[in-house]
Protein backbone atom coordinates (compact mmCIF):
# COMPACT_ATOMS: atom_id res chain seq x y z
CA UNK A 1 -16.13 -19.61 8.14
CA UNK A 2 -14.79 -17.86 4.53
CA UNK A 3 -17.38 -15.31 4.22
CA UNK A 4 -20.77 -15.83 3.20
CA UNK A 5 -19.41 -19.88 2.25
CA UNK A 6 -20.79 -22.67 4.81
CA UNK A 7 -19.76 -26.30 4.56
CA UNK A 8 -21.98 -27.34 1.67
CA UNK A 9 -20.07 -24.96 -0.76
CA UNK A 10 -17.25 -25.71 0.60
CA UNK A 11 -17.39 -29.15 -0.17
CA UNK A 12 -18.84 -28.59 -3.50
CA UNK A 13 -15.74 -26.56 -4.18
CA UNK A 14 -13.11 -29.24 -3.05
CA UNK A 15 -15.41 -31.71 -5.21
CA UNK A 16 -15.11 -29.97 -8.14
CA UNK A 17 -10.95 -28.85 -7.58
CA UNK A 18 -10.41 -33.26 -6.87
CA UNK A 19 -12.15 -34.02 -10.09
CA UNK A 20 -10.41 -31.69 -12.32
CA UNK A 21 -6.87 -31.73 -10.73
CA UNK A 22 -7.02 -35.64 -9.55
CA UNK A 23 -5.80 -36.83 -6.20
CA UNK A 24 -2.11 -37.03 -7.13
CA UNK A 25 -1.81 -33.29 -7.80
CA UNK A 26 -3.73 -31.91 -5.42
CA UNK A 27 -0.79 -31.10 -3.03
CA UNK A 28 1.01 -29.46 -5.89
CA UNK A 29 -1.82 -27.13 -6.58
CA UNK A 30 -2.23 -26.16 -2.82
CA UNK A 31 1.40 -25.57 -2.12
CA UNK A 32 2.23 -23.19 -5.56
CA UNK A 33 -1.03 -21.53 -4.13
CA UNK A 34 0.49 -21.01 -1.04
CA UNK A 35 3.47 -19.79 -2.13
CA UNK A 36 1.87 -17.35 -4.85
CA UNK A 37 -0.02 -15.67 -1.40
CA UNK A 38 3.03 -15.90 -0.01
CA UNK A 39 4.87 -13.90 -2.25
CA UNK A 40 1.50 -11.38 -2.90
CA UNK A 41 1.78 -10.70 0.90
CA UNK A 42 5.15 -9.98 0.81
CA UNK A 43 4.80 -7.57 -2.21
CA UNK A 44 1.91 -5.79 -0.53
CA UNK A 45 4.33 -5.44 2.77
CA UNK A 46 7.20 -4.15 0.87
CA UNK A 47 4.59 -1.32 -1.09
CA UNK A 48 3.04 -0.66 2.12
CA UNK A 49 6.34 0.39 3.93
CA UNK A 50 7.99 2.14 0.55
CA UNK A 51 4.62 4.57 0.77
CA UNK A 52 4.91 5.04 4.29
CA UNK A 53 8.60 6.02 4.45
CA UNK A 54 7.48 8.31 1.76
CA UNK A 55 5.00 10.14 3.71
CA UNK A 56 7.27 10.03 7.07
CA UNK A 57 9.73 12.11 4.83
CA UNK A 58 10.28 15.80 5.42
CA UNK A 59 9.24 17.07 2.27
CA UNK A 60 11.61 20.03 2.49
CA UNK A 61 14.56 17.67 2.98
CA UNK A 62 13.36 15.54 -0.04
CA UNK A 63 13.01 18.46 -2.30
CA UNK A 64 15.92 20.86 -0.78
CA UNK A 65 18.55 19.98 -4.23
CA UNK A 66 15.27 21.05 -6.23
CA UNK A 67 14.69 24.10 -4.64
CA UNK A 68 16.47 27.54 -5.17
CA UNK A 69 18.98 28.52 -2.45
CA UNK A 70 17.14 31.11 -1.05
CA UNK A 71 13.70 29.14 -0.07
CA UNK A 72 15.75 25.87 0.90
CA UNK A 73 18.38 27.98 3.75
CA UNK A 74 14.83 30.08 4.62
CA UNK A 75 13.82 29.91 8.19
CA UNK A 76 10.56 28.13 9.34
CA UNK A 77 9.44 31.64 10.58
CA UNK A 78 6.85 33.89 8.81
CA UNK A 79 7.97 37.13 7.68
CA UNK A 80 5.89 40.17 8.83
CA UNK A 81 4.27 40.35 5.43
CA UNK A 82 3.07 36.93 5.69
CA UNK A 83 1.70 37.38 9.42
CA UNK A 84 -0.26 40.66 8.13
CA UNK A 85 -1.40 38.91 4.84
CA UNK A 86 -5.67 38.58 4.76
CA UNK A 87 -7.36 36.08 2.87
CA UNK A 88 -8.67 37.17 -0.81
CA UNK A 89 -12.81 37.54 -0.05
CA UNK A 90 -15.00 36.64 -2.54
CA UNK A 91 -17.70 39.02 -2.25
């Protein structure tokens, strides 16, 4: 049911949470708990989109005031010196 928790511990645990908050509270307790997962949700949502609009980005279109005006109006084409260009070897 919540993990590795069966009924037992679970009733342990509400045992324990009626003693020290006492009947009357009880509700109070659940429903700021609610609310703090609420909002915790909601903050994880809102990072979750800002880093994946991020990534979606064109980086050339993010950087393009940052760049100088030769590389940001440069085509998408290789030249012929970068076509011809080998790999340094090692050995």
């Amino acid at each position: 049911m919540f993990g590795n928790l069966g009924f037992g511990e679970i009733m342990i645990i509400m045992l324990i949470v009626l003693v020290l908050f006492g009947a009357n509270r009880i509700p109070e307790v659940s429903a700021s708990f609610g609310k703090g997962i609420r909002e915790f949700k909601k903050s994880l949502n809102e990072v979750e989109q800002s880093v994946t609009s991020a990534v979606t980005d064109s980086p050339r279109s993010t950087y393009a005031p940052f760049l100088p005006a030769s590389s940001a109006t440069a085509s998408s084409e290789p030249s012929v010196d970068e076509e011809r260009r080998e790999p340094k070897r090692l050995m």
